[in-house]
C-alpha atoms as a PDB file:
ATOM      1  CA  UNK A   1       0.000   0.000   0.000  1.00  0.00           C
ATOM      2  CA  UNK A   2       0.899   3.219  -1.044  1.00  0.00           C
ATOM      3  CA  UNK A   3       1.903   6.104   1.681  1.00  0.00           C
ATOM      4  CA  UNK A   4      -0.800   8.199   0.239  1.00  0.00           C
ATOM      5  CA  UNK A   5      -3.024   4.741   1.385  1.00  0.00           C
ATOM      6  CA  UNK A   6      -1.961   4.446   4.327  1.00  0.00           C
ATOM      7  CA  UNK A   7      -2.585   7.422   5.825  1.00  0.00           C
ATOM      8  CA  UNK A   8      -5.952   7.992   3.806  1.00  0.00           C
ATOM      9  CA  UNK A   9      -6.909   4.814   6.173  1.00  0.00           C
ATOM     10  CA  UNK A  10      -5.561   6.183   8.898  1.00  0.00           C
ATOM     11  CA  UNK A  11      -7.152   9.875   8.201  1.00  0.00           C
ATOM     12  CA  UNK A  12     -10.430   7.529   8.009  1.00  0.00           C
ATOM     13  CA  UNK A  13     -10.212   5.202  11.073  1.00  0.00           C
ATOM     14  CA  UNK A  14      -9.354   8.461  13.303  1.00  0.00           C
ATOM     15  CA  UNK A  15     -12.388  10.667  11.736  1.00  0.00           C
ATOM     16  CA  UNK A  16     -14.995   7.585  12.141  1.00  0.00           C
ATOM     17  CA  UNK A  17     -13.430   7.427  15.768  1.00  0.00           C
ATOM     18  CA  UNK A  18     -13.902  11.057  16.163  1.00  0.00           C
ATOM     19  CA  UNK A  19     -17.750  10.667  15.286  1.00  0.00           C
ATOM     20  CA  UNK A  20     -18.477   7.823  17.432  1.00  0.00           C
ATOM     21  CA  UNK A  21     -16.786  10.383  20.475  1.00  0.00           C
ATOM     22  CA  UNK A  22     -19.666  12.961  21.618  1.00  0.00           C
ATOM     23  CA  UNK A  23     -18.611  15.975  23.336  1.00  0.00           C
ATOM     24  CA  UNK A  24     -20.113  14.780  26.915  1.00  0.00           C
ATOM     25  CA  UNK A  25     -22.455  17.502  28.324  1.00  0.00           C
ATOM     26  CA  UNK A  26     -21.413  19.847  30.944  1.00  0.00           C
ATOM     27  CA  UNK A  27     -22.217  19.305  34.443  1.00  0.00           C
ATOM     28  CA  UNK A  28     -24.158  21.384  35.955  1.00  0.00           C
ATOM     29  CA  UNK A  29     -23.330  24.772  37.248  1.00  0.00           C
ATOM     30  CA  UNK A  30     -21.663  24.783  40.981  1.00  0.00           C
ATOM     31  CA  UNK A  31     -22.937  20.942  41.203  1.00  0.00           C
ATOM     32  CA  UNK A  32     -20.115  18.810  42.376  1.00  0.00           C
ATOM     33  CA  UNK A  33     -17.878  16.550  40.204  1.00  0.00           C
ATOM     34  CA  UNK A  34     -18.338  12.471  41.180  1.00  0.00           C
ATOM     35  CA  UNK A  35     -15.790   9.441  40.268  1.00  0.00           C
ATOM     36  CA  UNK A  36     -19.311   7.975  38.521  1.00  0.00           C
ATOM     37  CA  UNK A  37     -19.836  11.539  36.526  1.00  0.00           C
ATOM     38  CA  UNK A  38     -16.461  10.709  35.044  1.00  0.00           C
ATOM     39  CA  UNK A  39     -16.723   7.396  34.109  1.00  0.00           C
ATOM     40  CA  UNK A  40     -19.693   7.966  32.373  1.00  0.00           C
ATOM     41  CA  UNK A  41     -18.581  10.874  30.451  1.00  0.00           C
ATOM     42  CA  UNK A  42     -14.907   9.809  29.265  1.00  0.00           C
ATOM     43  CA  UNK A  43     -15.012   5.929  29.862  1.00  0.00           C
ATOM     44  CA  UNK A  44     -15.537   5.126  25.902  1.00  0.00           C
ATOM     45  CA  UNK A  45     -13.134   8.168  25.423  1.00  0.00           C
ATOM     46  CA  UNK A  46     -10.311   6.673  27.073  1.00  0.00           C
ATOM     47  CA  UNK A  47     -10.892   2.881  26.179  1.00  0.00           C
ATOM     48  CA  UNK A  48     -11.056   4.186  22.297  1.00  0.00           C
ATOM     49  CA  UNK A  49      -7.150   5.975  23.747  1.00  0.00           C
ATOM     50  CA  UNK A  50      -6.267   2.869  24.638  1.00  0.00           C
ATOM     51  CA  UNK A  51      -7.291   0.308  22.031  1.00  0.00           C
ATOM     52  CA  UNK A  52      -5.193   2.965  19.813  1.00  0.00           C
ATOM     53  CA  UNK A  53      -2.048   2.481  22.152  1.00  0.00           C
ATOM     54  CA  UNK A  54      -2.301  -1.330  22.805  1.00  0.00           C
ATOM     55  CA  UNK A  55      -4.547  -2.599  19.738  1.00  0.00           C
ATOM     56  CA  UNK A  56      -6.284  -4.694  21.719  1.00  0.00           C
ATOM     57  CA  UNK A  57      -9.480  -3.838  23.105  1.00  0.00           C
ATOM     58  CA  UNK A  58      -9.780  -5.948  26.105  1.00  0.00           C
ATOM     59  CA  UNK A  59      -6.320  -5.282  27.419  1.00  0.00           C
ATOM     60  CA  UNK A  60      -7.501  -1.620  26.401  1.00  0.00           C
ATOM     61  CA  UNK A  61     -10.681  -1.600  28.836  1.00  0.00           C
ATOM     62  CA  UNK A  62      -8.477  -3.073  31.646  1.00  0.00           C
ATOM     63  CA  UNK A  63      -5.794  -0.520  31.326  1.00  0.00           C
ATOM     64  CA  UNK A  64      -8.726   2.127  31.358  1.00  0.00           C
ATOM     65  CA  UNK A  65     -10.444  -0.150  34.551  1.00  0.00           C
ATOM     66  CA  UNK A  66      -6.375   0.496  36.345  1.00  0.00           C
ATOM     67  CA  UNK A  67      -6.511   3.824  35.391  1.00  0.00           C
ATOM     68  CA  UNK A  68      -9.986   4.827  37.068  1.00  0.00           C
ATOM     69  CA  UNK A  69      -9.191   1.977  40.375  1.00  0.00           C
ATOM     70  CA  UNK A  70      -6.165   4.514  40.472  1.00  0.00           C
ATOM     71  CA  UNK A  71      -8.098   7.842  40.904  1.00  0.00           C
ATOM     72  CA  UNK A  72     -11.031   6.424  43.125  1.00  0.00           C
ATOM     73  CA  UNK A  73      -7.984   5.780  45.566  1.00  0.00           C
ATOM     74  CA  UNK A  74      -6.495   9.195  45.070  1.00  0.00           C
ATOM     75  CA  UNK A  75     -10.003  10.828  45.188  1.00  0.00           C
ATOM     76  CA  UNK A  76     -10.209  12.128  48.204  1.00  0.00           C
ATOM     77  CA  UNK A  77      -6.458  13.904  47.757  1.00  0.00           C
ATOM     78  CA  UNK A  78      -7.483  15.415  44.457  1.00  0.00           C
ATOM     79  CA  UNK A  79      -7.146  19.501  44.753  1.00  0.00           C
ATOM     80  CA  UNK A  80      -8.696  20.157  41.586  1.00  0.00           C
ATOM     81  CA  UNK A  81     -11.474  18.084  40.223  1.00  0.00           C
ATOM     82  CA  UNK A  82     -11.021  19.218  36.869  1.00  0.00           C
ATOM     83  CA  UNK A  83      -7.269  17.753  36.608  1.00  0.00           C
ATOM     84  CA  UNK A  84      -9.360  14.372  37.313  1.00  0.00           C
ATOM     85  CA  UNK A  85      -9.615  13.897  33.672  1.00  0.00           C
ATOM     86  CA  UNK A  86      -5.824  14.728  33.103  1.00  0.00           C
ATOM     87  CA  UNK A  87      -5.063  12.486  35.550  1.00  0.00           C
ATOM     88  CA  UNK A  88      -6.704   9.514  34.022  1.00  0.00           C
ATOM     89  CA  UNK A  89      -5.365  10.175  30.438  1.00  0.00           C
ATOM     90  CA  UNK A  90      -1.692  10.173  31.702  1.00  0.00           C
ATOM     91  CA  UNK A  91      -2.875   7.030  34.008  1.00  0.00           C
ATOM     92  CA  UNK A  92      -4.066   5.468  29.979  1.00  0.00           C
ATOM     93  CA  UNK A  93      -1.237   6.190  28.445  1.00  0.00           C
ATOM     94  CA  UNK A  94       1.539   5.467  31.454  1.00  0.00           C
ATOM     95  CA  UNK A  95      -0.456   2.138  31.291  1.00  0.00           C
ATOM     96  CA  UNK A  96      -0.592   1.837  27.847  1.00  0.00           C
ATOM     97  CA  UNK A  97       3.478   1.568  27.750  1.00  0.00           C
ATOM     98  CA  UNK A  98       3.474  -0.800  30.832  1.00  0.00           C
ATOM     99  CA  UNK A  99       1.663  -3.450  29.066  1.00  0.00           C
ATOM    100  CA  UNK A 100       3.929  -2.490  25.923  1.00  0.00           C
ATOM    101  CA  UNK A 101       6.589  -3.004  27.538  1.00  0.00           C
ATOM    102  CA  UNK A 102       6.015  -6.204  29.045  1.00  0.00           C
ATOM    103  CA  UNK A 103       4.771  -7.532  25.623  1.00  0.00           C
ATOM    104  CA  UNK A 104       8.425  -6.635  24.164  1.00  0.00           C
ATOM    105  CA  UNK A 105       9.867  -8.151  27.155  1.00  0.00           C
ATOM    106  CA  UNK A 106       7.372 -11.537  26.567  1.00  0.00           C
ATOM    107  CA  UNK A 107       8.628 -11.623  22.847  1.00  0.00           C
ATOM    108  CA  UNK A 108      12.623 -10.977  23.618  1.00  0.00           C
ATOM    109  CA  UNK A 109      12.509 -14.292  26.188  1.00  0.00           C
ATOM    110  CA  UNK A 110      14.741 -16.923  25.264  1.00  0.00           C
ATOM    111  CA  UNK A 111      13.913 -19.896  27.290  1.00  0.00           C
ATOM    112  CA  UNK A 112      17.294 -21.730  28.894  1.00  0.00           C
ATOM    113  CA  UNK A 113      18.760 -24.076  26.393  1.00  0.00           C
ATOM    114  CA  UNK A 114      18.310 -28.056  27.538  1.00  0.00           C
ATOM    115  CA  UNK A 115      21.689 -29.400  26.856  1.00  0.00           C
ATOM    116  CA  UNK A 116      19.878 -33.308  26.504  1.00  0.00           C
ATOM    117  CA  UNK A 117      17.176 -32.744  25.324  1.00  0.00           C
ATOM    118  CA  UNK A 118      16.686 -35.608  22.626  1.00  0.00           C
ATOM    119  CA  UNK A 119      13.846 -36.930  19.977  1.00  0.00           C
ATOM    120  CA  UNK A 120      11.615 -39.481  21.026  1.00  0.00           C
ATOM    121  CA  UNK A 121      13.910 -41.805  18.158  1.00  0.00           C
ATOM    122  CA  UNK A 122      16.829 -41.000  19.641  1.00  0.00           C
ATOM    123  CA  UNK A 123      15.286 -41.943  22.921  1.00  0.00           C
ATOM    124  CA  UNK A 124      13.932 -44.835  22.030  1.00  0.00           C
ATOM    125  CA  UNK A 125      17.617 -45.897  20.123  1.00  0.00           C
ATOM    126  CA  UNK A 126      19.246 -44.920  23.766  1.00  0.00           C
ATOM    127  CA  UNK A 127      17.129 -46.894  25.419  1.00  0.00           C
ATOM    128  CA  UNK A 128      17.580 -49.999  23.439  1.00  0.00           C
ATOM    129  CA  UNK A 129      21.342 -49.314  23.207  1.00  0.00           C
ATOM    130  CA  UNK A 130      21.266 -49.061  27.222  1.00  0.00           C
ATOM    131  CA  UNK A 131      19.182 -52.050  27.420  1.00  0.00           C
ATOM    132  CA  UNK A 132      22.041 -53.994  25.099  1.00  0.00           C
ATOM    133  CA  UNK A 133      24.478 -53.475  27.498  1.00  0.00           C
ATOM    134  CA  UNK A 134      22.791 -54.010  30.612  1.00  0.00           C
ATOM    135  CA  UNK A 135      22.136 -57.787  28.635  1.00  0.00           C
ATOM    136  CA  UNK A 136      25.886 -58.217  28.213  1.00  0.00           C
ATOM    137  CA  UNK A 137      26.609 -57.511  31.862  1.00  0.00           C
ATOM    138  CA  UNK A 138      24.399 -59.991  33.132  1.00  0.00           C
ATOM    139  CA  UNK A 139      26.485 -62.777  30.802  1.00  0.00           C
ATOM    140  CA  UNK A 140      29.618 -61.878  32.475  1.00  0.00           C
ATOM    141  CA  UNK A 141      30.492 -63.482  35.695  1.00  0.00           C
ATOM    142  CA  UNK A 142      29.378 -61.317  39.478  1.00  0.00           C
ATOM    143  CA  UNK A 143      33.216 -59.821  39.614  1.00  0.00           C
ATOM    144  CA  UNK A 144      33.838 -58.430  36.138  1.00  0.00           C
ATOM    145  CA  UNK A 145      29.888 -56.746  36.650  1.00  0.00           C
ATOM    146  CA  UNK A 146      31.151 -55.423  39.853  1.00  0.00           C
ATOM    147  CA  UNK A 147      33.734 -54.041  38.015  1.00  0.00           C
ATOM    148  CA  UNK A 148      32.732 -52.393  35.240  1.00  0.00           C
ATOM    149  CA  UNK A 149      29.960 -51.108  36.659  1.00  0.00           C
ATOM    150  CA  UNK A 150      31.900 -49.651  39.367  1.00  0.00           C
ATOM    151  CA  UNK A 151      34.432 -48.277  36.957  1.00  0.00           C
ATOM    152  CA  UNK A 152      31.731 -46.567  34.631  1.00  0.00           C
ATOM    153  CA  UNK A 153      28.753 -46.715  36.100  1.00  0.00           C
ATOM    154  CA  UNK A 154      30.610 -44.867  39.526  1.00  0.00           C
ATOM    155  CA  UNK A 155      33.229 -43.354  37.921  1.00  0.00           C
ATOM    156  CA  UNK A 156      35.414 -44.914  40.586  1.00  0.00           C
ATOM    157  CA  UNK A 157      39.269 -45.126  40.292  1.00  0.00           C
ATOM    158  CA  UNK A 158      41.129 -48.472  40.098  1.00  0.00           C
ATOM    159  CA  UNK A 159      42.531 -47.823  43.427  1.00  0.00           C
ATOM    160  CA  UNK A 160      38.769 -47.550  44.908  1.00  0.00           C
ATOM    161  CA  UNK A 161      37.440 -50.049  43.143  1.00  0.00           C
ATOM    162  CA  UNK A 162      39.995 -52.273  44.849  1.00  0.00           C
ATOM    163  CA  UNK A 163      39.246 -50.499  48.588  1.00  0.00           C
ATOM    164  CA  UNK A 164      35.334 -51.361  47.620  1.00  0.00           C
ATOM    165  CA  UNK A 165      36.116 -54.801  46.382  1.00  0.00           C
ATOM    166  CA  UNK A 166      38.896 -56.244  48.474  1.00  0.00           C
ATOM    167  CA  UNK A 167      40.936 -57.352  45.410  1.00  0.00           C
ATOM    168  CA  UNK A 168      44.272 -55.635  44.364  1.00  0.00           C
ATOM    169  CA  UNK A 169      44.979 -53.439  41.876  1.00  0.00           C
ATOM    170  CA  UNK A 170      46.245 -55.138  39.229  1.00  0.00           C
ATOM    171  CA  UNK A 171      43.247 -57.786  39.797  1.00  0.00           C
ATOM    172  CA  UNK A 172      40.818 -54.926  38.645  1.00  0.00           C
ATOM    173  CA  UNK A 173      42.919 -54.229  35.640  1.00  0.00           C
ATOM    174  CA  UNK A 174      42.805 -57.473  34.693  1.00  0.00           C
ATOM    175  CA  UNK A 175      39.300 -57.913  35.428  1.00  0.00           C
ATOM    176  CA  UNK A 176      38.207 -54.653  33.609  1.00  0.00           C
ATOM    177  CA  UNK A 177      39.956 -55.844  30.450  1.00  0.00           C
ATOM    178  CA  UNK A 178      38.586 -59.211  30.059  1.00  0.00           C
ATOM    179  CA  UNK A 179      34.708 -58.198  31.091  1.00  0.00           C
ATOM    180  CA  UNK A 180      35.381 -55.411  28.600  1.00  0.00           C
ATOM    181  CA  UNK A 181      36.319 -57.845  25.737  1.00  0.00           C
ATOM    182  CA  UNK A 182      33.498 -60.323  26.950  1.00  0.00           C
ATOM    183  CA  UNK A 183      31.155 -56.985  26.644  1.00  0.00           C
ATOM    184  CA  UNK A 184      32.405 -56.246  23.336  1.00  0.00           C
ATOM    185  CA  UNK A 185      31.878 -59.841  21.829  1.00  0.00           C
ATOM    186  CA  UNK A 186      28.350 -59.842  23.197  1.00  0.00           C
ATOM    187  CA  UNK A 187      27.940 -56.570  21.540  1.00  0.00           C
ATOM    188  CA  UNK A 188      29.193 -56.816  18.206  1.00  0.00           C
ATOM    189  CA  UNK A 189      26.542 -57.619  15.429  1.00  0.00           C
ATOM    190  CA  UNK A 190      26.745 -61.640  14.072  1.00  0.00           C
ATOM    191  CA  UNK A 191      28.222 -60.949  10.923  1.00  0.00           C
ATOM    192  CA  UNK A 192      31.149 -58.974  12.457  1.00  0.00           C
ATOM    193  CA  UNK A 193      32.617 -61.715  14.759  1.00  0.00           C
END
C-alpha cells in the first residue's frame, strides 16, 4: 500500500473514531464533580485511547479499569477536580506503555537451552542401546559386573574399586579388560565376529 493509502486509512479510522466520540455535556453549574460523573462521560473516550495504544481492546478496557481503580484511591487527595480527567489520560497512556513493555519483554525471552534434550527416536535408540548393554553384563560373571559397573557406572578409580572390592589393583585391571572384551563380543553384530 501506497503512503498516500496508508494514511488515507488512517485519516479515516481516526475521523470515524472522532464521530463515534460525543462531546459529553457539561455538568451542571456549581454541582459537584463524582468518580461515577467521570466514568460515564470519558469511559468510551479513554478505552477508544487505549485500544489505539495497545490494539487490543480488552487489554484496552483493563488498562482504562487500572486507570480509574487509580483515581477512586487518590479521590479524596485530588485539589482540583477538573485535573481528574488529566489524571486519568496520563494514568491510559503510562499504562498503555506498561503493558507495551512487558509484551516486548514476553517476545525478547529466550527460554534456557536443555543441553539433553533428545527426539523421542533418539530416545527410544538410547534406550535400546542401554538395554544392550545391561544384557551383556548380566552374561559376564558377578566380579567383572562389579567391576565395570563400578568403573563406569561410579566413575570410581582403580585404586577404589579395589578399597570397595577387596581385590588388588592389578586384579581390577585385569578384570576390567577381560569383562570389557566379553562386553564387546556380546555386543558386536553376528556378521562382524
Amino acid at each position: 500500500m501506497a503512503a498516500d493509502g496508508i494514511e488515507s486509512a488512517v485519516e479515516q479510522t481516526l475521523s470515524g473514531l472522532r464521530r463515534l466520540d460525543p462531546i459529553p455535556p457539561a455538568p451542571a453549574p456549581g454541582a459537584p464533580l463524582t468518580l461515577a460523573d467521570l466514568y460515564r462521560d470519558h469511559r468510551l473516550r479513554l478505552v477508544r485511547l487505549a485500544v489505539l495504544l495497545v490494539d487490543d481492546p480488552a487489554t484496552a478496557e483493563d488498562v482504562v479499569q487500572e486507570a480509574f481503580t487509580g483515581l477512586h484511591r487518590n479521590w479524596t487527595g485530588l485539589r482540583d477536580e477538573a485535573a481528574a480527567v488529566g489524571y486519568l489520560r496520563t494514568a491510559v497512556v503510562n499504562g498503555s506503555r506498561s503493558v507495551l513493555r512487558r509484551r516486548r519483554t514476553a517476545r525478547e525471552y529466550v527460554p534456557p537451552h536443555q543441553v539433553n534434550a533428545r527426539s523421542a527416536e533418539s530416545l527410544a535408540m538410547l534406550s535400546a542401546e542401554h538395554q544392550a548393554v545391561v544384557d551383556a553384563l548380566a552374561t559376564l560373571p558377578p566380579r567383572q559386573r562389579e567391576v565395570l559397573v563400578l568403573r563406569y557406572y561410579g566413575g570410581l578409580s582403580e585404586a577404589e574399586i579395589a578399597d570397595a572390592t577387596g581385590i588388588s589393583r592389578g586384579t581390577v585391571k585385569s578384570t576390567a579388560s577381560r569383562a570389557l572384551d566379553a562386553v564387546t563380543h556380546v555386543l558386536r553384530p553376528r556378521d562382524a565376529r
